[in-house]
PDB file of N, CA and C in Angstrom:
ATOM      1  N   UNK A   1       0.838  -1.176   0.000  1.00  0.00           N
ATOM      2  CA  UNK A   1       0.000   0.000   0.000  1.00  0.00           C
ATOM      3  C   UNK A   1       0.887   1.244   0.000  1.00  0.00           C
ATOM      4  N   UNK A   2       0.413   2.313  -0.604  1.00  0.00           N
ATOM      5  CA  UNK A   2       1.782   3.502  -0.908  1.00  0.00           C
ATOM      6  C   UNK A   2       0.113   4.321   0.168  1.00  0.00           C
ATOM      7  N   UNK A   3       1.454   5.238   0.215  1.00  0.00           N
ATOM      8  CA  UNK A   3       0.887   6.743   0.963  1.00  0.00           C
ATOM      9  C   UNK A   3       0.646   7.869   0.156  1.00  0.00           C
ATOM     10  N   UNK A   4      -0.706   8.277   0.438  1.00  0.00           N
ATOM     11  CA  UNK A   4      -1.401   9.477  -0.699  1.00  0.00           C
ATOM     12  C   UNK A   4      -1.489  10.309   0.015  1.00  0.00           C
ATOM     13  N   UNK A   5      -1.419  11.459  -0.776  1.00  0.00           N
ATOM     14  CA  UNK A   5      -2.335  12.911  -0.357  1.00  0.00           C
ATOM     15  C   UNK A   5      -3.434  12.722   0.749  1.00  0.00           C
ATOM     16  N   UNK A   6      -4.253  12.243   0.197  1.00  0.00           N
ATOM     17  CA  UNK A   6      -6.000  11.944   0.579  1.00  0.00           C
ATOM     18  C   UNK A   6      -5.766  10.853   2.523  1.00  0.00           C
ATOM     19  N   UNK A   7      -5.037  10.286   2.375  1.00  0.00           N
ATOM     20  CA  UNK A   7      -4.666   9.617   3.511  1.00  0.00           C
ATOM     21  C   UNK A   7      -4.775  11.021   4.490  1.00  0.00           C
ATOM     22  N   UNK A   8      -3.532  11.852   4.377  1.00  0.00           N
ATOM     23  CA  UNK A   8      -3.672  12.957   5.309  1.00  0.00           C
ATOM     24  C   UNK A   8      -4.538  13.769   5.175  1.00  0.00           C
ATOM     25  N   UNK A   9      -5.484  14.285   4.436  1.00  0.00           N
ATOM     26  CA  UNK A   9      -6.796  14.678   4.497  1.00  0.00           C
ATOM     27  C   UNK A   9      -7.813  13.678   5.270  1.00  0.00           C
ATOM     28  N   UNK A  10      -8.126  12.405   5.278  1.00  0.00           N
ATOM     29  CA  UNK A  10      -8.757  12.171   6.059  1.00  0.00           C
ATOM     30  C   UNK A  10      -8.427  11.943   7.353  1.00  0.00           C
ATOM     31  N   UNK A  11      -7.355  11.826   7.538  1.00  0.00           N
ATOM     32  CA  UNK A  11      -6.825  11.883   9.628  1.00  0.00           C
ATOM     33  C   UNK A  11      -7.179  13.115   9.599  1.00  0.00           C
ATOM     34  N   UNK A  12      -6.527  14.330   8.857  1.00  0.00           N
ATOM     35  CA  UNK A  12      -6.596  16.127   9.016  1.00  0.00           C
ATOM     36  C   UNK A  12      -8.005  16.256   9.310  1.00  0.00           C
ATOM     37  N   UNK A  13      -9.394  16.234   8.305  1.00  0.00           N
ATOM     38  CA  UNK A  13     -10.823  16.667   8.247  1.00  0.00           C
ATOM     39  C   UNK A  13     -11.501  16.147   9.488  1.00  0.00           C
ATOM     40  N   UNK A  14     -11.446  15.358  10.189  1.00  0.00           N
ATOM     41  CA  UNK A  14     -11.848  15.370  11.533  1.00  0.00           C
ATOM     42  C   UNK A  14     -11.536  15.932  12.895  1.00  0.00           C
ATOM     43  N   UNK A  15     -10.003  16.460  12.620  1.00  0.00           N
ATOM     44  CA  UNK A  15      -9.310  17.116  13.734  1.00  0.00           C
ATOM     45  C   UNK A  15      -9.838  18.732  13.560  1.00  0.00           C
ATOM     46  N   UNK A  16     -10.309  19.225  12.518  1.00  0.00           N
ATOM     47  CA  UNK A  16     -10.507  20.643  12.238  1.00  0.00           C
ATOM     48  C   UNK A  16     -11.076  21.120  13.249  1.00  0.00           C
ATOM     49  N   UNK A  17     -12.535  20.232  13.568  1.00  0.00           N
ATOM     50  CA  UNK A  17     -12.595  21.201  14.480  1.00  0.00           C
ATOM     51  C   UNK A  17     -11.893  21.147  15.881  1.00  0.00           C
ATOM     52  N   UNK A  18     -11.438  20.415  16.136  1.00  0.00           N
ATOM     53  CA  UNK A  18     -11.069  20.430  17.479  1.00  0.00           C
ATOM     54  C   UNK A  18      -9.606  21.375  17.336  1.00  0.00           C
ATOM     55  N   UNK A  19      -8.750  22.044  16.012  1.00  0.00           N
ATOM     56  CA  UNK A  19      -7.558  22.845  16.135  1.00  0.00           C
ATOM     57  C   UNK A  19      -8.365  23.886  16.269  1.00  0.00           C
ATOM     58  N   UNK A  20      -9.897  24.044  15.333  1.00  0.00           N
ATOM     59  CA  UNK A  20     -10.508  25.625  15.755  1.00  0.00           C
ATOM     60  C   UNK A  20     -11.090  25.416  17.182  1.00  0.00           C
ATOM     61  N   UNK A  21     -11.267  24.948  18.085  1.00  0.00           N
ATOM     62  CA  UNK A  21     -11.831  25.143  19.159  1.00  0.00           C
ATOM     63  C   UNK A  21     -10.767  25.790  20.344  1.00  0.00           C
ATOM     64  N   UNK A  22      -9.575  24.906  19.909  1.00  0.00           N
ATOM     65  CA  UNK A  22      -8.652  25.248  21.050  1.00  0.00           C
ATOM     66  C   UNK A  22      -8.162  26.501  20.472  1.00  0.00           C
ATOM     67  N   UNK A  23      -8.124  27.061  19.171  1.00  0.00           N
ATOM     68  CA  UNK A  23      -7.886  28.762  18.938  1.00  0.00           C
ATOM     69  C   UNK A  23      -8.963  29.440  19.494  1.00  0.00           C
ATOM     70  N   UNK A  24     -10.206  29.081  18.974  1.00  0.00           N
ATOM     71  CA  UNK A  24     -11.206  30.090  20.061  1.00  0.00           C
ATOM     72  C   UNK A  24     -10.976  30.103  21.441  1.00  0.00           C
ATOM     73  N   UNK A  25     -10.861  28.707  21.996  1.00  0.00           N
ATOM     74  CA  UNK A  25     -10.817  29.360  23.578  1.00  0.00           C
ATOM     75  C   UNK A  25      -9.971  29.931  23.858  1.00  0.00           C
ATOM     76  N   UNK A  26      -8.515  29.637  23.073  1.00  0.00           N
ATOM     77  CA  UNK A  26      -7.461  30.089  23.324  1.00  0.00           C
ATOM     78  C   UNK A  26      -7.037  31.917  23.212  1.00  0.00           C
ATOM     79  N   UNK A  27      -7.931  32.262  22.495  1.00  0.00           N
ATOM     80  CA  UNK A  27      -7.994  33.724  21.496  1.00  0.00           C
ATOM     81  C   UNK A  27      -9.749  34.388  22.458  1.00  0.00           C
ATOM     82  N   UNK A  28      -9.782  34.043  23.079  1.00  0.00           N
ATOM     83  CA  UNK A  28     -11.647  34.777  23.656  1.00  0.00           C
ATOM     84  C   UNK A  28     -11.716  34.411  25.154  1.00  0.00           C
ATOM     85  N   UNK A  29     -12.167  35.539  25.572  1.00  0.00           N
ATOM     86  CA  UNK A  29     -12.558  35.371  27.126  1.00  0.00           C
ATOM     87  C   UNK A  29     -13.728  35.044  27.670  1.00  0.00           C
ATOM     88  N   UNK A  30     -13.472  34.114  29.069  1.00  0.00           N
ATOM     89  CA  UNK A  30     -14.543  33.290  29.491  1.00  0.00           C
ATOM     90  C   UNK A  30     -15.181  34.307  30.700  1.00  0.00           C
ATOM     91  N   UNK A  31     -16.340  34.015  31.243  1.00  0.00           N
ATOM     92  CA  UNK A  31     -16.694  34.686  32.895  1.00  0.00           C
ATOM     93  C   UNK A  31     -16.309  34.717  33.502  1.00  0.00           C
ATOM     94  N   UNK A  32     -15.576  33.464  33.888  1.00  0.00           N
ATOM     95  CA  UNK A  32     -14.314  32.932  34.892  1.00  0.00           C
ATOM     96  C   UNK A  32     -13.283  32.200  34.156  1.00  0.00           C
ATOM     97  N   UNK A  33     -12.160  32.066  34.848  1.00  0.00           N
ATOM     98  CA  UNK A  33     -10.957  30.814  34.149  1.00  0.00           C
ATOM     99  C   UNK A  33     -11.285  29.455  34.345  1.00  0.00           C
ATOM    100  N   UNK A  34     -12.372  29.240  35.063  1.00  0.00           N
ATOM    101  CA  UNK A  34     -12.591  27.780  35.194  1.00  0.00           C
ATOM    102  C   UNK A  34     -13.209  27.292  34.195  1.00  0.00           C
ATOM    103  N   UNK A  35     -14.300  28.166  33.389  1.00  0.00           N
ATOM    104  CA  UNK A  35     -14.747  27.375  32.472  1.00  0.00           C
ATOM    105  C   UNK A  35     -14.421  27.778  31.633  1.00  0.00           C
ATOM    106  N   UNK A  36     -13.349  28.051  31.034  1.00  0.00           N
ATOM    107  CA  UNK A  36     -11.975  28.617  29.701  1.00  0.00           C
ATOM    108  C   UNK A  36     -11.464  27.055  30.214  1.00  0.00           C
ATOM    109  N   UNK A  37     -10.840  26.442  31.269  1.00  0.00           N
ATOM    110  CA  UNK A  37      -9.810  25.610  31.510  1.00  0.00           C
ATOM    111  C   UNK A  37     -10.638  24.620  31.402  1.00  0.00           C
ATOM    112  N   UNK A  38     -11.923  24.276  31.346  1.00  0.00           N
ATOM    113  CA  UNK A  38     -12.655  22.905  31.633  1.00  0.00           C
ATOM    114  C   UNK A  38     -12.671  22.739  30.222  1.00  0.00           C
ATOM    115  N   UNK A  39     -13.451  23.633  29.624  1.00  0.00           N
ATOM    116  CA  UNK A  39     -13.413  23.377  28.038  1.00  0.00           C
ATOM    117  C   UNK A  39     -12.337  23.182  27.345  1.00  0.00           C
ATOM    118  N   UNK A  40     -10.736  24.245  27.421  1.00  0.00           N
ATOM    119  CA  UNK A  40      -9.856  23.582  26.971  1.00  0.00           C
ATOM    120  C   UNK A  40      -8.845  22.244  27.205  1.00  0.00           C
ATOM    121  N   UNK A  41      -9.403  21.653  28.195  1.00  0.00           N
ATOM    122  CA  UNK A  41      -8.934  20.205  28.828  1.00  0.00           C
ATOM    123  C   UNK A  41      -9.895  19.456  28.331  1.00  0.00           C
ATOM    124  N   UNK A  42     -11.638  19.577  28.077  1.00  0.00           N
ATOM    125  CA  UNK A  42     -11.946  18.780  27.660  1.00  0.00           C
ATOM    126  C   UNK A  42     -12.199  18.735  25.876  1.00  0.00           C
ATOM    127  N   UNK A  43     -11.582  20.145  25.193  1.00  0.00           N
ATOM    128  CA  UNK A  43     -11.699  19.385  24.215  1.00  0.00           C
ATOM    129  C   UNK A  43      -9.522  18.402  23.715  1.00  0.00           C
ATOM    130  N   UNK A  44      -9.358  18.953  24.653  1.00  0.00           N
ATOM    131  CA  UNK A  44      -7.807  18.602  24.110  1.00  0.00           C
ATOM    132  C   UNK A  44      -7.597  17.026  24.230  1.00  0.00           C
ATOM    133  N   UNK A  45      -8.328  16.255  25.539  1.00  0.00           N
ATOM    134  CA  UNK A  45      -8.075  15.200  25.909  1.00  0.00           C
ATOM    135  C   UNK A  45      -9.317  14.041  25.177  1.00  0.00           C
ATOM    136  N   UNK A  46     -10.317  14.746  24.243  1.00  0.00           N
ATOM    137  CA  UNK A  46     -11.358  14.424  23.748  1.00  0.00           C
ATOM    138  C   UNK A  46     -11.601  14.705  22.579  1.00  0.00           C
ATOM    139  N   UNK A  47     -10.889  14.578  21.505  1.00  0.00           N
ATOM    140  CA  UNK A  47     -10.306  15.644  20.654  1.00  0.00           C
ATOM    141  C   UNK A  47     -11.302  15.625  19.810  1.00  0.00           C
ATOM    142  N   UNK A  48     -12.105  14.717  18.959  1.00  0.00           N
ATOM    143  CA  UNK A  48     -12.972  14.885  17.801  1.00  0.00           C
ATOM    144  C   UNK A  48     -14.371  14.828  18.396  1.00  0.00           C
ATOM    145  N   UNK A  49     -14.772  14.717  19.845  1.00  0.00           N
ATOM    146  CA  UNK A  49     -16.051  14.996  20.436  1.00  0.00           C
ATOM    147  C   UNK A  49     -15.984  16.085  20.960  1.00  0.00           C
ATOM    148  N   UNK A  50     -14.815  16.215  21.611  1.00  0.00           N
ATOM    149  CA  UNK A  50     -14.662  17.628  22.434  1.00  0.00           C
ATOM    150  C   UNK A  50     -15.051  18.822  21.527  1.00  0.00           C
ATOM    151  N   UNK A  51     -14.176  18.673  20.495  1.00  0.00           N
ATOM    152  CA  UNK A  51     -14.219  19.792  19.485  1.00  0.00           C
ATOM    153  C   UNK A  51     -15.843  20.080  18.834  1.00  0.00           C
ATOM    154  N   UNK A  52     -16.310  19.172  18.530  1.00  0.00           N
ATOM    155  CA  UNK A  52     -17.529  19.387  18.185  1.00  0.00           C
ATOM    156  C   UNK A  52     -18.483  19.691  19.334  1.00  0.00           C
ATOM    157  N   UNK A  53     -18.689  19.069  20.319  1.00  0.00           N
ATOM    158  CA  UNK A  53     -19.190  19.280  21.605  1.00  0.00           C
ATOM    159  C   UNK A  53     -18.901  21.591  21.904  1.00  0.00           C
ATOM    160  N   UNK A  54     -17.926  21.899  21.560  1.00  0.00           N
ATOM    161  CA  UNK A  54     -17.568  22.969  22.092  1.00  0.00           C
ATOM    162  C   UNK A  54     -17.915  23.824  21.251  1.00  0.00           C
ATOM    163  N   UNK A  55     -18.469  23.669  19.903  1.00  0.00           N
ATOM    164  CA  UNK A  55     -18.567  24.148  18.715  1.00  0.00           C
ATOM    165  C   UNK A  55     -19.962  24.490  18.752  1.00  0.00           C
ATOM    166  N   UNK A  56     -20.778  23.227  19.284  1.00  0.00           N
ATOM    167  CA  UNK A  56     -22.205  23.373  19.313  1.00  0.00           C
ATOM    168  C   UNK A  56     -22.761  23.896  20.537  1.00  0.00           C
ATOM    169  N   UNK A  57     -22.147  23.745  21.965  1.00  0.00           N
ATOM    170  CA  UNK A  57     -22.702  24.475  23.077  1.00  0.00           C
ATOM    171  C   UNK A  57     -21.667  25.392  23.935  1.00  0.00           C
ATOM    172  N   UNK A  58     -19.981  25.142  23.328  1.00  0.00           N
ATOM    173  CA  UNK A  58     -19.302  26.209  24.637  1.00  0.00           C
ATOM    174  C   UNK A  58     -19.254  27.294  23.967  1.00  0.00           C
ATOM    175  N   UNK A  59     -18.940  27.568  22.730  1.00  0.00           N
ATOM    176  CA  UNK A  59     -18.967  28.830  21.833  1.00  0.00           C
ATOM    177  C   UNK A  59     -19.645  30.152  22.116  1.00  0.00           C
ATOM    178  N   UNK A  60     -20.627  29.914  22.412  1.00  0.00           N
ATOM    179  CA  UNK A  60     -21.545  30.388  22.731  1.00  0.00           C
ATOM    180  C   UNK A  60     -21.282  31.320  24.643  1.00  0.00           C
ATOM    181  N   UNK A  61     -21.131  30.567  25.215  1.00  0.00           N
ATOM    182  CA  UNK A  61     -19.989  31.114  26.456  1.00  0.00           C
ATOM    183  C   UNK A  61     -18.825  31.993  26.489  1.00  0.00           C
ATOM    184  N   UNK A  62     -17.980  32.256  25.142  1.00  0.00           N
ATOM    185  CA  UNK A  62     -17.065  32.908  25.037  1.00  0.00           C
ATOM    186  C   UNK A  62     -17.524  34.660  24.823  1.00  0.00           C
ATOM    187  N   UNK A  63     -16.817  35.051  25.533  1.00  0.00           N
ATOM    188  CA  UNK A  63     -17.750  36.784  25.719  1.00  0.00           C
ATOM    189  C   UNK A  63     -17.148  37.827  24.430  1.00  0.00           C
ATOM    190  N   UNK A  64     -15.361  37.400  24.486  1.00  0.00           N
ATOM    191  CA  UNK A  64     -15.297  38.896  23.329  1.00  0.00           C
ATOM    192  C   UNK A  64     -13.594  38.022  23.158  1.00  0.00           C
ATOM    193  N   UNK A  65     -12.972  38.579  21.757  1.00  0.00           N
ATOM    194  CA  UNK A  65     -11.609  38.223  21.576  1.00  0.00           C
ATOM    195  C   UNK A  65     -10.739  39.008  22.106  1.00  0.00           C
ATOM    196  N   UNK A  66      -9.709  38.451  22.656  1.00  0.00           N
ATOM    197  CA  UNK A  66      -8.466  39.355  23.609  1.00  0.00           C
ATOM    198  C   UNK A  66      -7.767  39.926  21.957  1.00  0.00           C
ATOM    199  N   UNK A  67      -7.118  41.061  22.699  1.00  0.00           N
ATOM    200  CA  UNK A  67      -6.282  41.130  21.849  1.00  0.00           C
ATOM    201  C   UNK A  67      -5.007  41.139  22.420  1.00  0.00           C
ATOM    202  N   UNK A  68      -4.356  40.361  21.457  1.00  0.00           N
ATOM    203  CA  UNK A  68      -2.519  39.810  22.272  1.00  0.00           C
ATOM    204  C   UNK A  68      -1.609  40.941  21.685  1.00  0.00           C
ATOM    205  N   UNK A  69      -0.615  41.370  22.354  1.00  0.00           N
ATOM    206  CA  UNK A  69       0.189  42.135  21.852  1.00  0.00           C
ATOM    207  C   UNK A  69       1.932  41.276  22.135  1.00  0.00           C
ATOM    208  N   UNK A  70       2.486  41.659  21.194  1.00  0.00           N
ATOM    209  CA  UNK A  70       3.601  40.593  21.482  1.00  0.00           C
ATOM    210  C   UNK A  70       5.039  41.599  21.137  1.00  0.00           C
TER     211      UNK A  70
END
C-alpha cells in the first residue's frame, strides 16, 4: 500500500474542528478561568467529540476576543 495525499486529508478533516476550538478558547474570554480551563482540557483530551461538543454548546460562552500584543 503507498501513501497518498488523501490519507492525510482524512486523519486532518476530523481534527478541524477540534484545532478551531482550542484557537477560540485560546484567542476569547470566558466569565471565569474555570470554564476557559474545563473546556480547553476537555476538548484537548477528547479531541474529535470535544471539538464538536464545544462548537455546538461552549462557543456560545465565550464573551469577546483578547487582543494579544507581542
Amino acid at each position: 500500500m503507498t501513501f497518498a495525499w488523501w490519507h492525510v486529508l482524512i486523519w486532518l478533516l476530523p481534527m478541524l474542528p477540534t484545532f478551531w476550538s482550542i484557537w477560540h478558547i485560546w484567542t476569547h474570554a470566558f466569565a471565569d478561568y474555570q470554564t476557559r480551563m474545563t473546556w480547553l482540557v476537555f476538548v484537548v483530551f477528547v479531541p474529535v467529540i470535544g471539538g464538536i461538543c464545544y462548537i455546538i454548546s461552549g462557543r456560545g460562552k465565550a464573551l469577546k476576543s483578547i487582543k494579544r500584543s507581542s
